[in-house]
N, C-alpha and C. Protein backbone atom coordinates (compact mmCIF):
# COMPACT_ATOMS: atom_id res chain seq x y z
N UNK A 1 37.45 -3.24 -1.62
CA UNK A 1 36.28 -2.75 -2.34
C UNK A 1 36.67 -1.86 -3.49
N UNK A 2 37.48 -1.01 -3.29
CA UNK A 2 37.95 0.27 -4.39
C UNK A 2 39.36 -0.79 -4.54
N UNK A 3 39.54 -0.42 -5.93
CA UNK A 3 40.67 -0.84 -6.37
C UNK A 3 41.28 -0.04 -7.87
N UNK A 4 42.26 0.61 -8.14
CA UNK A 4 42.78 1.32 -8.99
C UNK A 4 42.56 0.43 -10.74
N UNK A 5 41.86 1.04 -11.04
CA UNK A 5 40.96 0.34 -12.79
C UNK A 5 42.10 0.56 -13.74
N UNK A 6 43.08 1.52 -13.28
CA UNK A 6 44.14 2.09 -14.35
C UNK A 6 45.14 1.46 -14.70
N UNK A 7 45.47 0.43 -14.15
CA UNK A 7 47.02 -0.59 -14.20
C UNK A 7 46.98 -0.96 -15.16
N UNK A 8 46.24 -0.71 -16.67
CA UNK A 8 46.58 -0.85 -17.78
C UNK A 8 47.01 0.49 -18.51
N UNK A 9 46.90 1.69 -17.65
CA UNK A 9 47.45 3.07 -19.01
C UNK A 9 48.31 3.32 -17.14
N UNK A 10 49.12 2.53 -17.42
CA UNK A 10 50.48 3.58 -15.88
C UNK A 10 49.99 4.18 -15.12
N UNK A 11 49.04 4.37 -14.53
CA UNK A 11 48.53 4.64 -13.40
C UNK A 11 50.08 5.46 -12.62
N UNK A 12 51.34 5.12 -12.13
CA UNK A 12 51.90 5.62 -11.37
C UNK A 12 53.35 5.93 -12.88
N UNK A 13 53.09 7.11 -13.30
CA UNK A 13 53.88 7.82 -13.66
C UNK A 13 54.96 8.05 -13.66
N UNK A 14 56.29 7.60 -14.11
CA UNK A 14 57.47 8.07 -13.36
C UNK A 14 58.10 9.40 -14.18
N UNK A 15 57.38 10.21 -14.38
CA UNK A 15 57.73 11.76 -14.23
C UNK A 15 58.26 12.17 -13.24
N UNK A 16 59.25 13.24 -12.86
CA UNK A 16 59.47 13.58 -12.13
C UNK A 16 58.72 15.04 -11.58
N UNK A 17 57.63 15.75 -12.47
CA UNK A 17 56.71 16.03 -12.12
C UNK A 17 55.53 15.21 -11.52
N UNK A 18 55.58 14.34 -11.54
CA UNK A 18 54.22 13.80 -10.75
C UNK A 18 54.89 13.00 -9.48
N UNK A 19 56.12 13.70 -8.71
CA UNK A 19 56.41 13.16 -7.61
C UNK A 19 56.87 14.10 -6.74
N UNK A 20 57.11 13.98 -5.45
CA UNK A 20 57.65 14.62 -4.55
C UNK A 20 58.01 13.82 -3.13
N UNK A 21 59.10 14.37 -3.03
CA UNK A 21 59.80 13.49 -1.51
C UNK A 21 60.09 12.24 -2.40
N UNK A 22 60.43 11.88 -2.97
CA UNK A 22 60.86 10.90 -3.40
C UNK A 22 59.32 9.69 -3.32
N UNK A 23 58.01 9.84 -3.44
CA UNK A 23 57.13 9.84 -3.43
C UNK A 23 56.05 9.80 -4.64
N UNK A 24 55.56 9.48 -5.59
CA UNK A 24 53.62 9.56 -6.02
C UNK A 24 53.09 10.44 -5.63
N UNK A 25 52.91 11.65 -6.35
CA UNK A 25 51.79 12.90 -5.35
C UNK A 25 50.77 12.04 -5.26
N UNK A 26 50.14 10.66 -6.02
CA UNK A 26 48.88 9.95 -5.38
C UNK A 26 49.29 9.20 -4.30
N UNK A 27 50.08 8.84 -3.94
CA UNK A 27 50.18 8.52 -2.59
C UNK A 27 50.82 9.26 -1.15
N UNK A 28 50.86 10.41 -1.56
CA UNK A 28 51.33 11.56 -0.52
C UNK A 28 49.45 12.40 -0.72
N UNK A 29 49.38 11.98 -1.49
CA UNK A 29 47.79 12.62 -1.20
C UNK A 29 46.83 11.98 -0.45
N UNK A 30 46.87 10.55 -0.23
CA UNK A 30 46.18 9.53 0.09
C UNK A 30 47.29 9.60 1.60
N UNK A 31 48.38 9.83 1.76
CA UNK A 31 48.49 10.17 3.32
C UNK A 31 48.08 11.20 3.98
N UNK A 32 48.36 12.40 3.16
CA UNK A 32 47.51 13.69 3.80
C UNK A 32 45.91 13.67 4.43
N UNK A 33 45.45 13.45 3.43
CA UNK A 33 44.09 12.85 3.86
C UNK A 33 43.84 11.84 5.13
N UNK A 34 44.65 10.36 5.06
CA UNK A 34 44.61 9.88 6.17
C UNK A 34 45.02 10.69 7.69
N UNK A 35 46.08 11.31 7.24
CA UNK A 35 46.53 12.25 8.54
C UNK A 35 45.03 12.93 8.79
N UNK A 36 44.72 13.85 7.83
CA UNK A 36 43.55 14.95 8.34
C UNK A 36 42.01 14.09 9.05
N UNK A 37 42.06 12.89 8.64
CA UNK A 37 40.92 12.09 8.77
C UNK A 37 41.07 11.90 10.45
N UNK A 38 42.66 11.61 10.56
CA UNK A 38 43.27 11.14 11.98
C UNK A 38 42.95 12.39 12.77
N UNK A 39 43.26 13.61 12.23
CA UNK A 39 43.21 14.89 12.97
C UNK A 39 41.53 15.20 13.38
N UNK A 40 40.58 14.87 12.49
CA UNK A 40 38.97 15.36 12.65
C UNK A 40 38.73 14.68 13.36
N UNK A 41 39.29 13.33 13.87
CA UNK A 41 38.30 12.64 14.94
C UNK A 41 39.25 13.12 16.14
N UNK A 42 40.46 13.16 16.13
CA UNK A 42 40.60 13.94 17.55
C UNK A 42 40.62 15.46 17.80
N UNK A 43 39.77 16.02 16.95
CA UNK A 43 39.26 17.19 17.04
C UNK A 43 37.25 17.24 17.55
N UNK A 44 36.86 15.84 16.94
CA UNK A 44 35.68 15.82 17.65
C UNK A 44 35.71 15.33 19.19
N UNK A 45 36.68 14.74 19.41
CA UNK A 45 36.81 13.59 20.25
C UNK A 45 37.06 14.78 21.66
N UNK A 46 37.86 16.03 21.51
CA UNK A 46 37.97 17.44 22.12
C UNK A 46 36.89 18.32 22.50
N UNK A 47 36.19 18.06 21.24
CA UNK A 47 35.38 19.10 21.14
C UNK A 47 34.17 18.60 22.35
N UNK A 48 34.06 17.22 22.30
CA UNK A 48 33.20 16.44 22.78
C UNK A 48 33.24 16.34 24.38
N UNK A 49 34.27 16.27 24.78
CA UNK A 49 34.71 16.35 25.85
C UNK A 49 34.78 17.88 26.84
N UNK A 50 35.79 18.82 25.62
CA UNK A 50 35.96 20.05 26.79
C UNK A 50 35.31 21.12 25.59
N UNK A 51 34.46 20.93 24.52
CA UNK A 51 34.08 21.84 23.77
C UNK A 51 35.29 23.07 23.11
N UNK A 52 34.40 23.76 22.53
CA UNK A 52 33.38 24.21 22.10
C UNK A 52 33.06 23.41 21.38
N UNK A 53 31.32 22.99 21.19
CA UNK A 53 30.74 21.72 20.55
C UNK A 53 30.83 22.40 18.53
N UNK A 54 30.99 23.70 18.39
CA UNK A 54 30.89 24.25 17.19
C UNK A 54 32.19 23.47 16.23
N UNK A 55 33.14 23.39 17.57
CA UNK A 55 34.15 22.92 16.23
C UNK A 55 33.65 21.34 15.60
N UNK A 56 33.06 20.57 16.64
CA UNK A 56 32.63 19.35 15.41
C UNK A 56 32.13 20.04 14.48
N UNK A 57 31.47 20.88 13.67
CA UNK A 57 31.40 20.88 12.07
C UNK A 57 32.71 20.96 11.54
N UNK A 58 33.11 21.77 11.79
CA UNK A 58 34.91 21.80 11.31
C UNK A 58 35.38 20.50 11.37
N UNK A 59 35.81 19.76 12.32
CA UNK A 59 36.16 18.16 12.18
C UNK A 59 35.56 17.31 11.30
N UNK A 60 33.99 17.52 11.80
CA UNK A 60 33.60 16.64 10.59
C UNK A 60 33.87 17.10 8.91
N UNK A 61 33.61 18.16 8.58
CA UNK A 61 33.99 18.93 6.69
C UNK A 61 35.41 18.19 6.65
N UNK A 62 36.20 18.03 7.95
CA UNK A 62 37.80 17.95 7.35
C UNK A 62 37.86 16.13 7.11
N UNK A 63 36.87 15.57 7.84
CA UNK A 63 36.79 14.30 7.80
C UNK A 63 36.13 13.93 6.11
N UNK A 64 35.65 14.71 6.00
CA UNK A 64 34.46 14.43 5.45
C UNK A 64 35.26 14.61 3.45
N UNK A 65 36.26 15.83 3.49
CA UNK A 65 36.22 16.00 2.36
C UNK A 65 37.99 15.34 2.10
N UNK A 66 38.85 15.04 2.87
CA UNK A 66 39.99 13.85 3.33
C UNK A 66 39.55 12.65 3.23
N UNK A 67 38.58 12.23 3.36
CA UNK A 67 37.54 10.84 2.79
C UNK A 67 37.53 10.87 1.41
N UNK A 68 36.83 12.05 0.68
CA UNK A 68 36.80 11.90 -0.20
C UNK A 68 38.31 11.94 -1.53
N UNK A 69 39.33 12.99 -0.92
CA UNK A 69 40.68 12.36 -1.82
C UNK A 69 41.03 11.11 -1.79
N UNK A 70 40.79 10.34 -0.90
CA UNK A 70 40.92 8.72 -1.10
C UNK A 70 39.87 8.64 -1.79
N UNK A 71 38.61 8.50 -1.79
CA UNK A 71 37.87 7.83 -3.08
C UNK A 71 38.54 8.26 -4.38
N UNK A 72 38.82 9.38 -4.28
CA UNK A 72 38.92 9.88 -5.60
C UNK A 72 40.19 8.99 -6.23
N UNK A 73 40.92 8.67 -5.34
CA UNK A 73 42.31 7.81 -5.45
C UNK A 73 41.81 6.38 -6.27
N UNK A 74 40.69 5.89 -5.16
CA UNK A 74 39.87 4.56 -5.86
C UNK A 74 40.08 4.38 -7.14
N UNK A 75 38.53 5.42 -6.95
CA UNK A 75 37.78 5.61 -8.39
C UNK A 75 38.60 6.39 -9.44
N UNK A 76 39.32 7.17 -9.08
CA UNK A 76 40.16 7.49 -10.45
C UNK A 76 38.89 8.53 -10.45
N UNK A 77 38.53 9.37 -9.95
CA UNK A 77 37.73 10.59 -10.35
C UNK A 77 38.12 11.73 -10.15
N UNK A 78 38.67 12.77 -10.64
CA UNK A 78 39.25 13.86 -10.47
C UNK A 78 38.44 14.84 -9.87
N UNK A 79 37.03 14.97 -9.80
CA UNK A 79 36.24 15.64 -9.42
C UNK A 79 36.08 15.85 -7.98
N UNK A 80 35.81 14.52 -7.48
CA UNK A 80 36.51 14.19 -5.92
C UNK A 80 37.27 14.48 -5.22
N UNK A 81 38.27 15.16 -6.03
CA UNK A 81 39.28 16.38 -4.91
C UNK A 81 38.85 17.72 -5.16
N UNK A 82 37.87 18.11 -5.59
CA UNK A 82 37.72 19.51 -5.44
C UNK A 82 37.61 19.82 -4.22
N UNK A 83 36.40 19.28 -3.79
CA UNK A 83 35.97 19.54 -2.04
C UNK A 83 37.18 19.97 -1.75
N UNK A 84 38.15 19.40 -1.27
CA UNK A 84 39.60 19.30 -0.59
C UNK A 84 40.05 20.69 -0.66
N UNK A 85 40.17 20.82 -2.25
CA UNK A 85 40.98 22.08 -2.96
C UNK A 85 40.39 23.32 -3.18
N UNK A 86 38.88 23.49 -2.99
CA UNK A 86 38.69 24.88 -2.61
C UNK A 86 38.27 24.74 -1.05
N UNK A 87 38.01 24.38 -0.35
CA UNK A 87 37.62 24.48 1.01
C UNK A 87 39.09 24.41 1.78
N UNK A 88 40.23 23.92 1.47
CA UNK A 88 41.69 24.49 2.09
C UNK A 88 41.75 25.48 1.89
N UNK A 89 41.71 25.67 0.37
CA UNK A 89 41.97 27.19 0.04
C UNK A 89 41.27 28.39 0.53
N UNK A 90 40.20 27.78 1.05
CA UNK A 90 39.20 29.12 1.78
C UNK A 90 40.14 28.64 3.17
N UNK A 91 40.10 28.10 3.73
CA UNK A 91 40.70 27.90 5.29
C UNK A 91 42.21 28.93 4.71
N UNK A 92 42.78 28.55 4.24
CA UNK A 92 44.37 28.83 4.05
C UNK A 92 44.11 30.75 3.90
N UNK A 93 43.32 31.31 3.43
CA UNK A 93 43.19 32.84 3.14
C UNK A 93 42.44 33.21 4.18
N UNK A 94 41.90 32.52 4.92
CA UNK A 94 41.26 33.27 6.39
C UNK A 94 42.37 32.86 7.15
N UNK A 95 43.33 31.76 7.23
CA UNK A 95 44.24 31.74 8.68
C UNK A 95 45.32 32.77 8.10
N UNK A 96 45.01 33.20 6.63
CA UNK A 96 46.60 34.22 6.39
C UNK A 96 46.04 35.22 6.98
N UNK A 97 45.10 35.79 6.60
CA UNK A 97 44.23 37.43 6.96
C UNK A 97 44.52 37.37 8.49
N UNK A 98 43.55 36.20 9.73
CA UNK A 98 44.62 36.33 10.90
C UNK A 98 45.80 36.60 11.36
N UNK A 99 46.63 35.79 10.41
CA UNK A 99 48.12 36.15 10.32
C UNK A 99 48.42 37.84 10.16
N UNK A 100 47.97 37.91 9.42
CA UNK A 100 48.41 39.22 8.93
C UNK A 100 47.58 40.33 10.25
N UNK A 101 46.75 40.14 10.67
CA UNK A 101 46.09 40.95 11.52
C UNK A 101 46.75 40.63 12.64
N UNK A 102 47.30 39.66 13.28
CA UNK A 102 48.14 39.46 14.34
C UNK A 102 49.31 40.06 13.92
N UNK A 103 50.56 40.51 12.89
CA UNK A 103 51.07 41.22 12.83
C UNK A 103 50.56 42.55 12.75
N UNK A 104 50.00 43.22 12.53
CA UNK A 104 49.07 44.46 12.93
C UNK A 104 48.92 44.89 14.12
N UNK A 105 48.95 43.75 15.00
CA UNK A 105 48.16 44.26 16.81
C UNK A 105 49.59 44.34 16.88
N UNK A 106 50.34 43.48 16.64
CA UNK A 106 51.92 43.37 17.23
C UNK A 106 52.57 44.77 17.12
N UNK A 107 52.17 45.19 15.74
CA UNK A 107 53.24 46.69 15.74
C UNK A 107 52.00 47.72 16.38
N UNK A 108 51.52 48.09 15.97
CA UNK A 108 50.43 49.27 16.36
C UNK A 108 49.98 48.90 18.12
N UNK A 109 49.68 47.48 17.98
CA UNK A 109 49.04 47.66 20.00
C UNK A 109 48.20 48.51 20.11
N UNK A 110 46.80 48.26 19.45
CA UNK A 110 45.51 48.55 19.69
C UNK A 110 45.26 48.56 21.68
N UNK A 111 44.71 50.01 22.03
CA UNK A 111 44.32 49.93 23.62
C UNK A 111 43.62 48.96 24.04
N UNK A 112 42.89 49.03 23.21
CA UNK A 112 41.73 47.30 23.24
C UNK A 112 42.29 45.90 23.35
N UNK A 113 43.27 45.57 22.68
CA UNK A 113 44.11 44.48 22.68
C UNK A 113 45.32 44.55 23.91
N UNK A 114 46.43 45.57 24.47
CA UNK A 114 47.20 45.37 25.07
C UNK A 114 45.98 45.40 26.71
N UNK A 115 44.87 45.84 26.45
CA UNK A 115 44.23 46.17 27.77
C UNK A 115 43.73 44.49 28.21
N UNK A 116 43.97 43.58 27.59
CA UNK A 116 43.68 42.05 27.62
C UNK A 116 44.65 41.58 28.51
N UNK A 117 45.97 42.30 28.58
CA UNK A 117 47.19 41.77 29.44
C UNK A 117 47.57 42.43 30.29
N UNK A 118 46.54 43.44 30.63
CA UNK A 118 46.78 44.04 32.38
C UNK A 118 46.96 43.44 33.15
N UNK A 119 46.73 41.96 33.66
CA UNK A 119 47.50 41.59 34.78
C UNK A 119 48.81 41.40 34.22
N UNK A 120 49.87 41.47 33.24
CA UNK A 120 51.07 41.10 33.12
C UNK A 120 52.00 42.68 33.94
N UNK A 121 53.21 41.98 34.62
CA UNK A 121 54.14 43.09 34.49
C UNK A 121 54.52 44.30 33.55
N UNK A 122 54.22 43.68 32.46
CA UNK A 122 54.36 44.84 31.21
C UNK A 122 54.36 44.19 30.22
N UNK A 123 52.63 44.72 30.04
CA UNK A 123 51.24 44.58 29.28
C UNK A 123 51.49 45.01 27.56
N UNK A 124 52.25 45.67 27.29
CA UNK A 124 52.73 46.27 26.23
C UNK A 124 53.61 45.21 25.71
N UNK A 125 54.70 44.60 26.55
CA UNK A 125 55.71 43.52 25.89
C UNK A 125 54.87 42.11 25.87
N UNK A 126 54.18 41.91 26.80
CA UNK A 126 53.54 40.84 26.69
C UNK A 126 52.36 40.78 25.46
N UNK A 127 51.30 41.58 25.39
CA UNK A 127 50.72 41.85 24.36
C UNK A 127 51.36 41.52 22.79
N UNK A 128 52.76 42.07 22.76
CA UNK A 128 53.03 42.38 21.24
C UNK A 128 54.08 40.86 21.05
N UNK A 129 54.82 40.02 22.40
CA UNK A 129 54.75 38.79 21.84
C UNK A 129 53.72 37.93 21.96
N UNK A 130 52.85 37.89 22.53
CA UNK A 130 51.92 37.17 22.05
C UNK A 130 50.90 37.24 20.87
N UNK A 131 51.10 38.27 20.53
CA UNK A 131 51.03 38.06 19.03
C UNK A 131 51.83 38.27 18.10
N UNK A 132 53.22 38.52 17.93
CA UNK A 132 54.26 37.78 17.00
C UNK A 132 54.35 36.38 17.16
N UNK A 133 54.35 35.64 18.06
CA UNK A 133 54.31 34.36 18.52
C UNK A 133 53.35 33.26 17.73
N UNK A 134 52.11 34.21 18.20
CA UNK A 134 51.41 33.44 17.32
C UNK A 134 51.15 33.56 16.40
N UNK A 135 50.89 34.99 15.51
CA UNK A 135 51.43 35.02 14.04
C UNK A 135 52.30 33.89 13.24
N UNK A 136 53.14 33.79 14.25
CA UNK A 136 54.42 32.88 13.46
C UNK A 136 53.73 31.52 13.37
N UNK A 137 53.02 31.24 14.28
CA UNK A 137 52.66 29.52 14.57
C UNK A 137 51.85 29.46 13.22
N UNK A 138 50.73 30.51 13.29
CA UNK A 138 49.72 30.60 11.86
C UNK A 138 50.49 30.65 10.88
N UNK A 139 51.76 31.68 10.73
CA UNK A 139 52.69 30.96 9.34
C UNK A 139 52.79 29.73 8.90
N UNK A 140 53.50 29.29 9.77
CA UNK A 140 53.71 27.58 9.59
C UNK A 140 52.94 26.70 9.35
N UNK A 141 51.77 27.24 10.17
CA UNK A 141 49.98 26.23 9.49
C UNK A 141 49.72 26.63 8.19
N UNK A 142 50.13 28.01 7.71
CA UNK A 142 49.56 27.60 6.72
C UNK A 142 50.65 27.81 5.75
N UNK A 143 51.96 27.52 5.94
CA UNK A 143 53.11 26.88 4.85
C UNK A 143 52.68 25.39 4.75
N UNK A 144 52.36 24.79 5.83
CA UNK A 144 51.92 23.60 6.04
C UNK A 144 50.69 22.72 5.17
N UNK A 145 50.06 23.97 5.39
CA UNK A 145 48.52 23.91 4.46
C UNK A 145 49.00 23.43 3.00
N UNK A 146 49.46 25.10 2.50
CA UNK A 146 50.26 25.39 1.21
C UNK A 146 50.02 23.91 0.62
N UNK A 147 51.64 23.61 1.17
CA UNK A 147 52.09 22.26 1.05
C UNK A 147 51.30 21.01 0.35
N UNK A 148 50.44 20.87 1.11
CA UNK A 148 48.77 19.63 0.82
C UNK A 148 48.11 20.23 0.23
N UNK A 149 47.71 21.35 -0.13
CA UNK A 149 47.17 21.62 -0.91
C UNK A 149 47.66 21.48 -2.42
N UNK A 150 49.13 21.93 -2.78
CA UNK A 150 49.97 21.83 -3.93
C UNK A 150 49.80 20.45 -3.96
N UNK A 151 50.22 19.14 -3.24
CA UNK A 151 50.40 18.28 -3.52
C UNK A 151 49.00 17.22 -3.98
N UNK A 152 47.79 17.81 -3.27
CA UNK A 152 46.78 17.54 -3.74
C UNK A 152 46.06 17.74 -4.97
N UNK A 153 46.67 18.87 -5.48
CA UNK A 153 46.21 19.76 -6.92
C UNK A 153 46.81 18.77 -7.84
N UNK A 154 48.12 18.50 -7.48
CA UNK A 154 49.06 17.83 -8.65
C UNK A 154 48.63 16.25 -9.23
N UNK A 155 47.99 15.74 -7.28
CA UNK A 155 47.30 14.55 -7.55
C UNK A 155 45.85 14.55 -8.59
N UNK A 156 45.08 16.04 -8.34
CA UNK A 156 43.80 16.21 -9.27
C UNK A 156 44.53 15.95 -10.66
N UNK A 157 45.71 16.86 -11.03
CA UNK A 157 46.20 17.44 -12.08
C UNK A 157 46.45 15.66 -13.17
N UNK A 158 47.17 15.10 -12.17
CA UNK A 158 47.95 13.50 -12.31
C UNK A 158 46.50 12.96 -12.92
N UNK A 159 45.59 12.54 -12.42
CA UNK A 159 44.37 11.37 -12.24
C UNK A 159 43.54 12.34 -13.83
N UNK A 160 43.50 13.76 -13.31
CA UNK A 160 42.20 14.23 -14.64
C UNK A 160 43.67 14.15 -15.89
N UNK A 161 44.46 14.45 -16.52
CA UNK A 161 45.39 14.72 -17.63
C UNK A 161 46.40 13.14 -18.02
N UNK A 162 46.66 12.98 -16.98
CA UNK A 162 46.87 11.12 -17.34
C UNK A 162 45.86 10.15 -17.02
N UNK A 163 45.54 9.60 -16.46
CA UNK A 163 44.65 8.55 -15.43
C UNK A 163 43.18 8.55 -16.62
N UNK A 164 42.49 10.23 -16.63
CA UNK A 164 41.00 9.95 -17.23
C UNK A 164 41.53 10.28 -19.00
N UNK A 165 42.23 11.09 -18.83
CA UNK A 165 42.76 10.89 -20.44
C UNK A 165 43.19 9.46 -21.16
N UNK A 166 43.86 8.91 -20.66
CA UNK A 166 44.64 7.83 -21.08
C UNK A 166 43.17 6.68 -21.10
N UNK A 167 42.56 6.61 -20.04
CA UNK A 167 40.90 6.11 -20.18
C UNK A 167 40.43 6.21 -21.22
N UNK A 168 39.96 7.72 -21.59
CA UNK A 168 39.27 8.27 -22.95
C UNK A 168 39.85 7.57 -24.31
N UNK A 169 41.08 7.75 -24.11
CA UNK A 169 41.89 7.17 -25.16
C UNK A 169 42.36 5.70 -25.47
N UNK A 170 41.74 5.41 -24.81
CA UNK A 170 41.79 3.19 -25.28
C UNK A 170 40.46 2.98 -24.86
N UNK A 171 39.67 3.93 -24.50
CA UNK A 171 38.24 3.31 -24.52
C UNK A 171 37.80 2.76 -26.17
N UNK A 172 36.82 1.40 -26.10
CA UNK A 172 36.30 1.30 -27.41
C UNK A 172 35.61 2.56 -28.13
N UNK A 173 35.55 2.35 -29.21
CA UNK A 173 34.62 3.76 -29.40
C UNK A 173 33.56 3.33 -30.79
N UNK A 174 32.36 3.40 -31.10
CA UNK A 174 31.74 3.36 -32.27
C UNK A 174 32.11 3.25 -33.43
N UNK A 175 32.06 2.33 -34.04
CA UNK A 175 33.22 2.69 -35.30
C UNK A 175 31.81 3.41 -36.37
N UNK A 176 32.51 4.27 -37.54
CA UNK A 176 32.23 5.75 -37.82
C UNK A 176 31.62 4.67 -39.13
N UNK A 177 30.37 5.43 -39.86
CA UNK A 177 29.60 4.68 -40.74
C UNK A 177 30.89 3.98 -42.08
N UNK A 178 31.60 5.30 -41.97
CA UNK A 178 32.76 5.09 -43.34
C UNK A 178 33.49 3.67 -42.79
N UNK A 179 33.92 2.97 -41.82
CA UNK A 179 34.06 1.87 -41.38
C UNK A 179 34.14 0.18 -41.50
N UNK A 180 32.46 0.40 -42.14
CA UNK A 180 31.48 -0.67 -41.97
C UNK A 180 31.84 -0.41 -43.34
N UNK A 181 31.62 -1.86 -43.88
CA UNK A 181 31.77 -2.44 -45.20
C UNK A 181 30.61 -3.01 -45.54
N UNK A 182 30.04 -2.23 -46.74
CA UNK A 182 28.53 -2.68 -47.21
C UNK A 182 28.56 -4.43 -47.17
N UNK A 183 27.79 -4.67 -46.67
CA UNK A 183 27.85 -6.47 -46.60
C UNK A 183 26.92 -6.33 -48.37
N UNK A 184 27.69 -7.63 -49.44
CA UNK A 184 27.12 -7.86 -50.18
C UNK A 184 25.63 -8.29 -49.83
N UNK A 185 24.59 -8.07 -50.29
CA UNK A 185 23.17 -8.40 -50.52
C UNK A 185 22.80 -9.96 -50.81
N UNK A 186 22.42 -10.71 -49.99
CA UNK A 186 22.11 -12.39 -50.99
C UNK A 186 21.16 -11.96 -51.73
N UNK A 187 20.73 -12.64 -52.78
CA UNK A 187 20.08 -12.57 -53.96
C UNK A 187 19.67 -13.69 -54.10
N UNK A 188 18.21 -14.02 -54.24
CA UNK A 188 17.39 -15.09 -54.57
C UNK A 188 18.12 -15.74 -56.09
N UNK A 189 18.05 -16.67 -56.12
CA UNK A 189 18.58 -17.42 -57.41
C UNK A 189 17.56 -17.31 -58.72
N UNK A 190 18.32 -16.45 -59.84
CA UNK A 190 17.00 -15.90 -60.52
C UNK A 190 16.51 -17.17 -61.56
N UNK A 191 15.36 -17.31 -62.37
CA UNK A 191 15.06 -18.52 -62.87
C UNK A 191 15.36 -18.86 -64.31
N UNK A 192 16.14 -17.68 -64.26
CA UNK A 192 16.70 -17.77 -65.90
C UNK A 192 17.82 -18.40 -66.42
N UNK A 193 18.51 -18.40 -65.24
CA UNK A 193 20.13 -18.73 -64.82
C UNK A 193 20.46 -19.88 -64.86
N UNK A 194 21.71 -20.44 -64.38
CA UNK A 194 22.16 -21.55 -63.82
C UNK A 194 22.55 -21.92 -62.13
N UNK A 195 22.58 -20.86 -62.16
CA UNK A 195 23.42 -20.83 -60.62
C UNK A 195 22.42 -19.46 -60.03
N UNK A 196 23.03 -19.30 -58.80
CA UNK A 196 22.77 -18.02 -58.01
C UNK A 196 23.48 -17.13 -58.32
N UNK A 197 22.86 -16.26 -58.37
CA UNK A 197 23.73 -14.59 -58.61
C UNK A 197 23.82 -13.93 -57.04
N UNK A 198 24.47 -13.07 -57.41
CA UNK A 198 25.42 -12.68 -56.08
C UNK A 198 24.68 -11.22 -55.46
N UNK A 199 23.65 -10.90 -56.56
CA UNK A 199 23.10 -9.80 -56.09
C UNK A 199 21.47 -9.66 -56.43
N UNK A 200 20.70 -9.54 -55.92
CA UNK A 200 19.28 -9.79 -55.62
C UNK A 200 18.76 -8.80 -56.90
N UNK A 201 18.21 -9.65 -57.91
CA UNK A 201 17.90 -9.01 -59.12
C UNK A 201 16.46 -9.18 -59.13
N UNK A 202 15.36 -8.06 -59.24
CA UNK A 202 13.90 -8.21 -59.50
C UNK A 202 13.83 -9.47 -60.62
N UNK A 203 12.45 -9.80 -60.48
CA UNK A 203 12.29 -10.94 -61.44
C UNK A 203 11.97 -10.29 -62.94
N UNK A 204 12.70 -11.09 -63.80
CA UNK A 204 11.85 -10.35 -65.50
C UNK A 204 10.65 -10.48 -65.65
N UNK A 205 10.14 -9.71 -66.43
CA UNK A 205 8.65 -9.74 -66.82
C UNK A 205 8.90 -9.56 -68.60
N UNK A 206 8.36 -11.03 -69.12
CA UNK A 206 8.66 -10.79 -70.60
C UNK A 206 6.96 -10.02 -70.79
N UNK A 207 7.11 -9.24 -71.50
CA UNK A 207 6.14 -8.83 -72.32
C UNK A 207 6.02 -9.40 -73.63
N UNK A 208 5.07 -9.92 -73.63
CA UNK A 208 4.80 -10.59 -74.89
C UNK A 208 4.64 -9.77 -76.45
């Protein structure tokens, strides 16, 4: 149904800015997406089963806007990855702020927080790795993030600066009045003459 319109202005670039991993950021974008598409349904498919039923909205937005970097792939519309690229970017600065607040409990050990691991032997060591621990995991999600997100930008960057430019620029375009070449005028054949004249002359009027 979708099929790439661009295979006449290079569509696949061989810049070595517009690649990575030895890769097309448009086709490392168009896997990311498939991955995340793969990830929202077995995140509903969880949610559905052992809940919390809240996270289907989350599954579905991730389904929903990972759908759309493939269209955008289609259609060649650059607009179509925004969704993607500010709604990571909001995810990616709330899982850092966690991050960063899980290093916080880790050094300080709020009474409120180590009082969560009173049944452990010692509530204090257990407390402060379990949250370096997981701090660290949230690093990695969102180096991870990072990652698809950069590579998604580059794909916006690729499709709007080559892909719709290169469009703009072999599209037909109006040609400009200075262009057009006055078409000579036919001219009725006047009755004075021999022939036709080449340019439409009022008729004489002899005055007597």
């Amino acid at each position: 149904m979708w099929t790439r319109r661009s295979t006449r202005v290079r569509p696949f670039n061989d810049e070595a800015k517009w690649r990575s991993c030895g890769a097309h950021v448009r086709i490392l974008a168009d896997i990311i997406a498939a991955l995340g598409i793969v990830l929202g349904i077995i995140e509903i498919i969880e949610a559905a089963i052992w809940g919390p039923l809240w996270n289907l909205a989350g599954a579905i937005i991730l389904i929903i806007i990972c759908a759309l970097v493939i269209i955008a792939d289609r259609t060649e519309r650059s607009i179509l990855y925004l969704p993607y690229l500010i709604l990571t970017a909001i995810g990616i600065l709330v899982y850092l702020g966690l991050g960063i607040a899980l290093l916080v409990f880790g050094i300080i050990l709020p009474d409120d927080y180590v009082q969560k691991f009173a049944g452990y032997t010692n509530p204090t060591n257990s407390a402060r790795i379990y949250a370096l621990v997981l701090m660290g995991v949230i690093f990695i999600f969102v180096l991870i993030a990072l990652w698809c997100w950069y590579i998604v930008f580059k794909a916006y960057k690729f499709m709007k600066n080559v892909i719709e430019y290169n469009k703009k620029a072999i599209a037909p375009r109006p040609p400009t009045p200075s262009q057009h070449s006055t078409p000579l005028q036919t001219r009725e054949p006047s009755p004075y003459s021999q022939g036709p004249l080449s340019v439409r002359m009022p008729p004489r009027v002899w005055v007597p």
